[in-house]
C-alpha atoms as a PDB file:
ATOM      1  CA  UNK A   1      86.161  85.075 128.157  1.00  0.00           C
ATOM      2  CA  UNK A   2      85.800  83.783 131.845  1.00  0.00           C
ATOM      3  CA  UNK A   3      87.124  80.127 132.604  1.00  0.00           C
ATOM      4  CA  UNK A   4      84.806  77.239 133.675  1.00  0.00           C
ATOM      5  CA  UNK A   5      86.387  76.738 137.523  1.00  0.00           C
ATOM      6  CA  UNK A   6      85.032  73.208 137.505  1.00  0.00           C
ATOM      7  CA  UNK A   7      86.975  71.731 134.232  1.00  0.00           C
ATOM      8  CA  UNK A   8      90.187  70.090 134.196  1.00  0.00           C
ATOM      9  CA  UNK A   9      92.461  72.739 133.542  1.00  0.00           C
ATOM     10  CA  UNK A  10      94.010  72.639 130.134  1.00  0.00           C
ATOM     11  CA  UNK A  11      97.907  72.507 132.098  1.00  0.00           C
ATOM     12  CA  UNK A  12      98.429  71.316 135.480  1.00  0.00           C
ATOM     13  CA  UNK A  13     101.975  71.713 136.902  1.00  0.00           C
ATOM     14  CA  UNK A  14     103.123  70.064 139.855  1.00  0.00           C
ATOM     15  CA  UNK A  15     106.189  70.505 141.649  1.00  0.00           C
ATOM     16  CA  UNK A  16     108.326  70.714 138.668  1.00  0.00           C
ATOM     17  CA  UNK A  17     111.784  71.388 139.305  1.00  0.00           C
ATOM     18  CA  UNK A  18     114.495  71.781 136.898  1.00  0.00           C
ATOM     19  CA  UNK A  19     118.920  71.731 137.426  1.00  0.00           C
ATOM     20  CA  UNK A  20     121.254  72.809 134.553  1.00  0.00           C
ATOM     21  CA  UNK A  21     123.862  70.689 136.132  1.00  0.00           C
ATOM     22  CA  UNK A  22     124.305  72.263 139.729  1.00  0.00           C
ATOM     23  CA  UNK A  23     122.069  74.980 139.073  1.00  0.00           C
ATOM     24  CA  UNK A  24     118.406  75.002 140.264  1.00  0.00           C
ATOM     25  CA  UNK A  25     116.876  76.434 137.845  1.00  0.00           C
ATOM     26  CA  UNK A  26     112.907  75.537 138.732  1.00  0.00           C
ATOM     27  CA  UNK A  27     112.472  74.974 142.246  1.00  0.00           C
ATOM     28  CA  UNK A  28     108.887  73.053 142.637  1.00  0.00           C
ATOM     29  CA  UNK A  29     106.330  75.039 140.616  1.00  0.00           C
ATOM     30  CA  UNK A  30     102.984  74.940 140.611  1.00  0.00           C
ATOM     31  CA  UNK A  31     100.183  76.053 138.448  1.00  0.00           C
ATOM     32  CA  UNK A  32      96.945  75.119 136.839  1.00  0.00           C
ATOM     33  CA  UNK A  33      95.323  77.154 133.578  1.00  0.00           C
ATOM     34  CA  UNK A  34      92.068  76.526 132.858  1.00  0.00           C
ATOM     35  CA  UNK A  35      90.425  76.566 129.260  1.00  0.00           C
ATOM     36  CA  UNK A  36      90.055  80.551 127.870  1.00  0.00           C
ATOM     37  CA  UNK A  37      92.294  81.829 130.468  1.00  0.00           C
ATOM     38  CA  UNK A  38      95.781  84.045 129.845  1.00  0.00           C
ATOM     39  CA  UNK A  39      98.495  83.648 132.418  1.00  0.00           C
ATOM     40  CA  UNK A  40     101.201  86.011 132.243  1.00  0.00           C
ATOM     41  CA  UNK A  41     104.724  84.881 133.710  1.00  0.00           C
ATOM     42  CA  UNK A  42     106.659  88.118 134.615  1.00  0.00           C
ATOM     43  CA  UNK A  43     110.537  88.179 136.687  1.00  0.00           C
ATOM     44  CA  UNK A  44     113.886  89.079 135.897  1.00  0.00           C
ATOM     45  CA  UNK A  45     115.638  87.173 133.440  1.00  0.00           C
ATOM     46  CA  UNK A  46     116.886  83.911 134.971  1.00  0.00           C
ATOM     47  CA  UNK A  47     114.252  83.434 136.780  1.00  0.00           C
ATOM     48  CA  UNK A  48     112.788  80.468 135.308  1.00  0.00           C
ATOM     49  CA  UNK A  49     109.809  81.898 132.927  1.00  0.00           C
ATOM     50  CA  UNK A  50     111.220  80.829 129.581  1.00  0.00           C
ATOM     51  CA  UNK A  51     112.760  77.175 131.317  1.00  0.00           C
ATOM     52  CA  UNK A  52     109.001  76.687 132.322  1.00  0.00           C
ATOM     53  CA  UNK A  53     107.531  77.132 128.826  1.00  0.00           C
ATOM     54  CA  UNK A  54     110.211  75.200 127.130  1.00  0.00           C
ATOM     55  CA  UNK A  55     109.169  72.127 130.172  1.00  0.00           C
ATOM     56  CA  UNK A  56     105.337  72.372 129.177  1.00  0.00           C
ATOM     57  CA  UNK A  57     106.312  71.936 125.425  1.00  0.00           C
ATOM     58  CA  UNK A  58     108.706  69.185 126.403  1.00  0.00           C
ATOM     59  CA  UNK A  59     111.810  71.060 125.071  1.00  0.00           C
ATOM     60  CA  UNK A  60     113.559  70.518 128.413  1.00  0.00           C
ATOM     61  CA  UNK A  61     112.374  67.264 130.532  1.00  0.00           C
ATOM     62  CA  UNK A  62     111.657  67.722 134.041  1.00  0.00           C
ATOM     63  CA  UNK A  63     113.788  66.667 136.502  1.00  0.00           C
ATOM     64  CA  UNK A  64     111.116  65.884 139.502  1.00  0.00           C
ATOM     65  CA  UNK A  65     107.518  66.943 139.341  1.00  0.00           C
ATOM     66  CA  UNK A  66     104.868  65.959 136.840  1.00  0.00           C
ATOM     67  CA  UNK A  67     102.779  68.041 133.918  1.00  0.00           C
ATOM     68  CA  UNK A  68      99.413  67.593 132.882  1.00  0.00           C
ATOM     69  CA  UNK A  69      97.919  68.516 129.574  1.00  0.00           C
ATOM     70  CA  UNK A  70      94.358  67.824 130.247  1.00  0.00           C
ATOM     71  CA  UNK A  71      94.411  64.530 131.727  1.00  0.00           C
ATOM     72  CA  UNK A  72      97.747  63.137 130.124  1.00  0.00           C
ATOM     73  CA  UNK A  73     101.033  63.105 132.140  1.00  0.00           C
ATOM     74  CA  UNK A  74     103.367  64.662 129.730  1.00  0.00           C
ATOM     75  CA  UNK A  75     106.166  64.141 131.653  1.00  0.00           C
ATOM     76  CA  UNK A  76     105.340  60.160 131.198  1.00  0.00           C
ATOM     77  CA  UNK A  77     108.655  58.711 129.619  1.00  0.00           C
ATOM     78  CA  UNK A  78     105.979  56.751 127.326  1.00  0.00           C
ATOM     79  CA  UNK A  79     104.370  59.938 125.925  1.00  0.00           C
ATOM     80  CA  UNK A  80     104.317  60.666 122.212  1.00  0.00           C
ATOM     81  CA  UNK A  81     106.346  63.590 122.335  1.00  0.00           C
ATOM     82  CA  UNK A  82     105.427  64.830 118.975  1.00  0.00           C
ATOM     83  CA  UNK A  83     101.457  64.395 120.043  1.00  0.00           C
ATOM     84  CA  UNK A  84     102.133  65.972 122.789  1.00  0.00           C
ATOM     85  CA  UNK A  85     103.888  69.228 120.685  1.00  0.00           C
ATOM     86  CA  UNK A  86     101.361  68.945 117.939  1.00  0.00           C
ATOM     87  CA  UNK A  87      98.452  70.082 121.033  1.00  0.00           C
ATOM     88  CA  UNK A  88     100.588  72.920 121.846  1.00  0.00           C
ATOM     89  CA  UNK A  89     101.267  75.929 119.572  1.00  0.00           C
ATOM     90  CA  UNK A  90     105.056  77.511 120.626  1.00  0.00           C
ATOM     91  CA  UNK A  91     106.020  80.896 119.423  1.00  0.00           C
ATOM     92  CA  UNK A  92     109.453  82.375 121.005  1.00  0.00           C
ATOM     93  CA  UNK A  93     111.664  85.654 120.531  1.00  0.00           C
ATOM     94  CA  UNK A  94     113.087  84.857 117.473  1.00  0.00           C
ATOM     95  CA  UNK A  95     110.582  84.243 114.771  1.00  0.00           C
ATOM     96  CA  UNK A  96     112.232  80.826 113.357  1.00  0.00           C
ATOM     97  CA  UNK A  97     110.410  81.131 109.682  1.00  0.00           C
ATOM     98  CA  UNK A  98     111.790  78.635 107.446  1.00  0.00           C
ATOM     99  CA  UNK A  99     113.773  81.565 105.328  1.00  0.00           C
ATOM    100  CA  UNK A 100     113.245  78.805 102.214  1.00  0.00           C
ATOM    101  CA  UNK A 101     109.289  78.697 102.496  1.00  0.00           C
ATOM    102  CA  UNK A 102     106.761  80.806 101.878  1.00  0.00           C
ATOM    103  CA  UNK A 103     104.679  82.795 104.445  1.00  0.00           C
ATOM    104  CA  UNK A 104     101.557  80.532 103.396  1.00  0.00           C
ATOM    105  CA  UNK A 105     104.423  77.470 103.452  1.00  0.00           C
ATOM    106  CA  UNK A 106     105.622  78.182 106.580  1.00  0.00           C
ATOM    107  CA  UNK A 107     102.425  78.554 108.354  1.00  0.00           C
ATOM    108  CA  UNK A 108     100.936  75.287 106.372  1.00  0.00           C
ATOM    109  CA  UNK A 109     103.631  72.987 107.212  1.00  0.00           C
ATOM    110  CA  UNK A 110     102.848  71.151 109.989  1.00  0.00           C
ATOM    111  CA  UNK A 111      99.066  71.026 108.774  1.00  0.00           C
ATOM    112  CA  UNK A 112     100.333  69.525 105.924  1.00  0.00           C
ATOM    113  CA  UNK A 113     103.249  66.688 107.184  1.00  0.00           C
ATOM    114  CA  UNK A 114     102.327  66.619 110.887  1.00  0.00           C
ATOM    115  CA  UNK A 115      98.295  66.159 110.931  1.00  0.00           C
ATOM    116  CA  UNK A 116      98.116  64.901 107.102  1.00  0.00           C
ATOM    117  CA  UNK A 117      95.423  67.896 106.207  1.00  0.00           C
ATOM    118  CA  UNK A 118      95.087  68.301 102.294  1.00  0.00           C
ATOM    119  CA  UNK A 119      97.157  71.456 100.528  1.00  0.00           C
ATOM    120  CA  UNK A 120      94.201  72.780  99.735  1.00  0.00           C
ATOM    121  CA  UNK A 121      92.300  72.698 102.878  1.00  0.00           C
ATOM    122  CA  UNK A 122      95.901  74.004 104.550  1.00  0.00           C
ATOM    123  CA  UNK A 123      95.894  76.646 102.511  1.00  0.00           C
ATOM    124  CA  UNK A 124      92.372  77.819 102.978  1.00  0.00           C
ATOM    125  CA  UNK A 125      93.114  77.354 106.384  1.00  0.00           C
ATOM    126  CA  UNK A 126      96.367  79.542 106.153  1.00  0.00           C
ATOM    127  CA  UNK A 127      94.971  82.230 104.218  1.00  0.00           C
ATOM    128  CA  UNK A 128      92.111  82.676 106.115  1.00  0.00           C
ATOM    129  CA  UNK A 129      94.605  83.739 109.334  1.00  0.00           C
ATOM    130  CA  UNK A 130      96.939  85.678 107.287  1.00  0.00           C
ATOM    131  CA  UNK A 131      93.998  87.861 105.890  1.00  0.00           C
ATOM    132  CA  UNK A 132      93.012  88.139 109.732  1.00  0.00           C
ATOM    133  CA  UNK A 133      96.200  89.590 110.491  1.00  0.00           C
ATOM    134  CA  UNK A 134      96.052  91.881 107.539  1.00  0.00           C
ATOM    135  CA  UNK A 135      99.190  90.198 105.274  1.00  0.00           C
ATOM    136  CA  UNK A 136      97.263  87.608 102.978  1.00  0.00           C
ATOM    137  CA  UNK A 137      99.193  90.418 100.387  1.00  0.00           C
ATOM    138  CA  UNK A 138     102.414  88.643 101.612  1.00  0.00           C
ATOM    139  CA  UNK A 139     101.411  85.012 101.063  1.00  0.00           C
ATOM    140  CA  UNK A 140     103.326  83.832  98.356  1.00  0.00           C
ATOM    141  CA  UNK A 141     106.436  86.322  99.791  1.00  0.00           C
ATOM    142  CA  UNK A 142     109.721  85.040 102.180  1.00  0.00           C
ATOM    143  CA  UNK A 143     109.948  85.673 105.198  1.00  0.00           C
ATOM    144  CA  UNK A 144     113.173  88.322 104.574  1.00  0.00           C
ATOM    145  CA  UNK A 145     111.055  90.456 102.922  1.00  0.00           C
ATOM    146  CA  UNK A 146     108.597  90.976 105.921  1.00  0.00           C
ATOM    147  CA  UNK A 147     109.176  93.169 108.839  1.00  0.00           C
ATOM    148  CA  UNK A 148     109.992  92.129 112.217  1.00  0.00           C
ATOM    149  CA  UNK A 149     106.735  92.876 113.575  1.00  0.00           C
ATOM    150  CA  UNK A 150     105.257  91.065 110.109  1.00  0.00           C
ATOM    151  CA  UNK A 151     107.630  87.675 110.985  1.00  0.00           C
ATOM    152  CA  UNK A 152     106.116  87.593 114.449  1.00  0.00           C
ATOM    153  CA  UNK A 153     102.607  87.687 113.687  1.00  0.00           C
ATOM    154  CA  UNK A 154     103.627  85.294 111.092  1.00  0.00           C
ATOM    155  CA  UNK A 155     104.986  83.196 113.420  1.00  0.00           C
ATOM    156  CA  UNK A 156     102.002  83.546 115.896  1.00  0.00           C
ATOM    157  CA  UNK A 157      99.826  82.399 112.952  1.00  0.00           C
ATOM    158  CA  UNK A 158     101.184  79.000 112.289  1.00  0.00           C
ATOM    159  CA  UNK A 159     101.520  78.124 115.942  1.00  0.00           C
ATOM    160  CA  UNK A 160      97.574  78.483 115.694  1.00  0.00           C
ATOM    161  CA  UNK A 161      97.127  77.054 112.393  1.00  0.00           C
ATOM    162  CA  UNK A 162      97.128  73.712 113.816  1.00  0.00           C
ATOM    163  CA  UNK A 163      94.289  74.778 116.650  1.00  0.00           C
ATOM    164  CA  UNK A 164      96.395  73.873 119.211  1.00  0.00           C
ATOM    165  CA  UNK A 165      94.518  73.436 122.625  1.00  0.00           C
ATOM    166  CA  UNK A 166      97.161  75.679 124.619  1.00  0.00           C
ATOM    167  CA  UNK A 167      99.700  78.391 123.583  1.00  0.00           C
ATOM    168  CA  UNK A 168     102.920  79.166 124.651  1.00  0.00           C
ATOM    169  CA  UNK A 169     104.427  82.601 124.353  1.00  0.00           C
ATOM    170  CA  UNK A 170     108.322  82.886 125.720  1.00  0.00           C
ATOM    171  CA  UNK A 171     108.865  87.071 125.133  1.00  0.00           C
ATOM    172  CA  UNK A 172     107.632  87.334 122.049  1.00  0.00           C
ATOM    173  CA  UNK A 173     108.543  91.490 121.407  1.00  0.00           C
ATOM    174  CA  UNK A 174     111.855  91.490 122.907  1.00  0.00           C
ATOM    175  CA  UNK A 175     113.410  91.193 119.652  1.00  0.00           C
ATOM    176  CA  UNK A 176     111.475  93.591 117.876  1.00  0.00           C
ATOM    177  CA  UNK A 177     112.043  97.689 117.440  1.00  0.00           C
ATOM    178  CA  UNK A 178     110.138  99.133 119.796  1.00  0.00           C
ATOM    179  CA  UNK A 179     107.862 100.631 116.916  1.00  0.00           C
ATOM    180  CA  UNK A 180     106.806  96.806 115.991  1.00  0.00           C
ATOM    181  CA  UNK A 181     105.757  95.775 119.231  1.00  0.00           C
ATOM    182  CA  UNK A 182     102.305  97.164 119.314  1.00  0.00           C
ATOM    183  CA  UNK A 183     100.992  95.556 116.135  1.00  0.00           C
ATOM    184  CA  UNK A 184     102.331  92.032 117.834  1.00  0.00           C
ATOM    185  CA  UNK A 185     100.717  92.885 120.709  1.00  0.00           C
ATOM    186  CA  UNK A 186      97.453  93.589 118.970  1.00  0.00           C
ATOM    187  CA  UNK A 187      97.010  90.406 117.824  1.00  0.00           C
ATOM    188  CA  UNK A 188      97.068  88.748 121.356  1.00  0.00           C
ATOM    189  CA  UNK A 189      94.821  90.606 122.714  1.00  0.00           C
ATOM    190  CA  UNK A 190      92.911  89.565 119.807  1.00  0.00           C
ATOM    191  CA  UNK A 191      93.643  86.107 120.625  1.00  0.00           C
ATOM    192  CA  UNK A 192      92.472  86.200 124.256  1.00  0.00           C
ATOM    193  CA  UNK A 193      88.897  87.764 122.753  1.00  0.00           C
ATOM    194  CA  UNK A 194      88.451  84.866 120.438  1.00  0.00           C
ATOM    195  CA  UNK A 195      89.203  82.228 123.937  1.00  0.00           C
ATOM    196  CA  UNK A 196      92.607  81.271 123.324  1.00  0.00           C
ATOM    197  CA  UNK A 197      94.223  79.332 126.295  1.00  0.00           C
ATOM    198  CA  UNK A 198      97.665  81.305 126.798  1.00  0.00           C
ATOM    199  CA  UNK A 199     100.843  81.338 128.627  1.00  0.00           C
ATOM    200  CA  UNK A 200     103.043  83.807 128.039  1.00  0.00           C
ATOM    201  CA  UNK A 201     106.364  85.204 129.269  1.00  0.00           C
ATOM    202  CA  UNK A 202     106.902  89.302 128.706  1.00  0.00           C
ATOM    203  CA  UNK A 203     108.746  92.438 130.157  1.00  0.00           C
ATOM    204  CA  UNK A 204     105.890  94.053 128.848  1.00  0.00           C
ATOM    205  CA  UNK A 205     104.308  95.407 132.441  1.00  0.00           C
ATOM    206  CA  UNK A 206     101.637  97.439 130.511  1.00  0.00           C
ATOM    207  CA  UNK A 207     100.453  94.510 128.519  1.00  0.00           C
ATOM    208  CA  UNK A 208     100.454  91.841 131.277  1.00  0.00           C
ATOM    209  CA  UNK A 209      98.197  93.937 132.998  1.00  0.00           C
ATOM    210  CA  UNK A 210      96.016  94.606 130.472  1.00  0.00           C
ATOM    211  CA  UNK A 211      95.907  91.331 128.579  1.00  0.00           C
ATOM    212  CA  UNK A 212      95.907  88.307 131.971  1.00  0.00           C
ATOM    213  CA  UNK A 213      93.412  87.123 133.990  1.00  0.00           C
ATOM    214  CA  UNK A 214      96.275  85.868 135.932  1.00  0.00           C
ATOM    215  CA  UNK A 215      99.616  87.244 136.339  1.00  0.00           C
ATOM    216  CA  UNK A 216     102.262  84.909 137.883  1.00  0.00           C
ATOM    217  CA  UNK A 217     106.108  86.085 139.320  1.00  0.00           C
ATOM    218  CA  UNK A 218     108.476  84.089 139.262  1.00  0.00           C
ATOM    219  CA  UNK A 219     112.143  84.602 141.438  1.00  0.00           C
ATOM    220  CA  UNK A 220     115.233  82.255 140.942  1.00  0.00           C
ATOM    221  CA  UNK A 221     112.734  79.259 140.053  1.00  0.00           C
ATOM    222  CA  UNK A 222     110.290  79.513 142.050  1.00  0.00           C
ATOM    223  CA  UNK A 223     106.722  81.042 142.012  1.00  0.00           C
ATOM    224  CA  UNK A 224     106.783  83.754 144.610  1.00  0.00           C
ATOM    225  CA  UNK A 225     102.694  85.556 144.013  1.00  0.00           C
ATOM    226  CA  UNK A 226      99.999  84.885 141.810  1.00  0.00           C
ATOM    227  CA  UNK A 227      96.975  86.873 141.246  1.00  0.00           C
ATOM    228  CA  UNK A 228      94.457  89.265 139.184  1.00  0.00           C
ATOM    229  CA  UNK A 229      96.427  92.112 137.523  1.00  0.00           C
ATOM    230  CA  UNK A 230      94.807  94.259 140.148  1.00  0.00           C
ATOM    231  CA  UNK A 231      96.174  92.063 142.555  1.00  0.00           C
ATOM    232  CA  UNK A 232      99.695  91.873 141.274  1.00  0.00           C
ATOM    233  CA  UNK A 233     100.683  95.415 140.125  1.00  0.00           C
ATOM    234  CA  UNK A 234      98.346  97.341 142.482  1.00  0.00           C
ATOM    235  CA  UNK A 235      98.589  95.532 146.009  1.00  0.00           C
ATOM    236  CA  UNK A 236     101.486  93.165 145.710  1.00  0.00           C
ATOM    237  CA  UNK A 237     102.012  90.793 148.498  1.00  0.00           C
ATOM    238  CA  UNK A 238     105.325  89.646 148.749  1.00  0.00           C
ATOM    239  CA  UNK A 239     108.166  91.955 149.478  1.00  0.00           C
ATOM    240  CA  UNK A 240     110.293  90.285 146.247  1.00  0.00           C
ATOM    241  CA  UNK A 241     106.945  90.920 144.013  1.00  0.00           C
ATOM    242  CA  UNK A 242     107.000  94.852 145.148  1.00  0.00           C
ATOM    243  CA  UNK A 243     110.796  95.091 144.548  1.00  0.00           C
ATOM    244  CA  UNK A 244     110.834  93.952 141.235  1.00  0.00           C
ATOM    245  CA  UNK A 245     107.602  95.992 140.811  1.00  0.00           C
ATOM    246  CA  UNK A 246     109.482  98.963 141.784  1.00  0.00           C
ATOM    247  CA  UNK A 247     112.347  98.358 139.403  1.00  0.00           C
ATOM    248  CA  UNK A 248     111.029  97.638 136.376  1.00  0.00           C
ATOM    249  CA  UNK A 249     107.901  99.220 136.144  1.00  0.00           C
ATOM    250  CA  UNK A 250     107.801 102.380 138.272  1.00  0.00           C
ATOM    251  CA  UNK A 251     104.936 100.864 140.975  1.00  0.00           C
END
């Protein structure tokens, strides 16, 4: 689904950086992502992908620089943090299901005690996107008796639950058997059909290139090339783009 260029874009960052004490970790990024579009962070690990995501969902505050969702300055020491986190489905590398709860629970939960929404309109709700992802079977089952792949796509499904406006996406298969990735996969590509607004982080080179309609590198904190998957993996720019390029996925 194409993006409407003259909207505010759903996240606007601007010259965020980031220190873990004398480390610069996010050295003035910048980036807008418009409503419908995927954006696909890609760089060696430290290079600021997963610090980025965890900033936009106010995880880690900013140390200069200022985010937008919409029009709203998140990074505002007056926002509502928990607004703010209830307009932005998370789902990272580790599934964190409530082990306690339910599949249907654990994707109903913040439906339920975050935006007040009856049990039985939750539900509904809940069951409705686990039959989507083919395990309304496992409703009523906990989350140790699902697969890997099964927890992630669980985990996938409450962050949307809530019809949050963006989603973030911090390496989402790196935990998973290689066997499991493809079904969790699946279901973002579904996701980007239906006109999800995505950012996500992945070592997947394959997907990113089949899945964005923007793919962004990041080196050592800072954004180094940005363009169409064409752009990116076919006719890199940047000497550090077409190194890492060259190590990590064979181009």
């Amino acid at each position: 689904m194409s993006a409407d260029n003259t909207a505010t874009p759903v996240l606007s960052v601007r010259g965020v950086q980031k220190w873990f004490g004398e480390t610069p970790v996010l050295r003035g990024i910048d980036l807008d992502v418009k409503a419908h579009e995927v954006v696909v962070l890609i760089g060696a690990s430290g290079s600021g992908k997963s610090t980025l995501l965890k900033t936009i969902n106010l995880l880690e505050r900013v140390d200069d620089g200022q985010i937008f969702l919409g029009d709203e300055d998140i990074t505002d020491p007056r926002v509502d943090v928990d607004s703010v986190r209830a307009r932005v489905g998370v789902v990272f590398q580790h599934y964190n299901l409530f082990p306690h709860l339910s599949v249907l629970d654990n994707v109903t939960l913040a439906s339920r005690k975050v935006f007040g929404v009856s049990k039985r309109d939750a539900e509904q709700r809940g069951m409705e996107l686990l039959e989507r992802i083919g395990l309304g079977a496992k409703a009523k089952e906990y989350p140790d008796r699902l697969s890997g792949g099964q927890q992630q796509r669980v985990a996938i499904v409450r962050a949307l639950a809530t019809d949050p406006r963006l989603l973030l996406l911090d390496e989402i298969t790196s935990a998973l058997d290689p066997q499991l990735v493809g079904e969790v996969l699946d279901l973002v590509g579904e996701l980007k059909q239906s006109g999800s607004t995505i950012v996500m982080a992945t070592h997947e080179m394959s997907f990113a290139r089949k899945v964005a309609d923007r793919v962004v590198f990041l080196s050592k904190g800072r954004l180094i090339e940005s363009g169409t998957p064409e752009q990116i993996f076919d006719n890199p720019q940047h000497p550090e783009t077409k190194e890492f390029l060259s190590r990590v996925a064979g181009l």
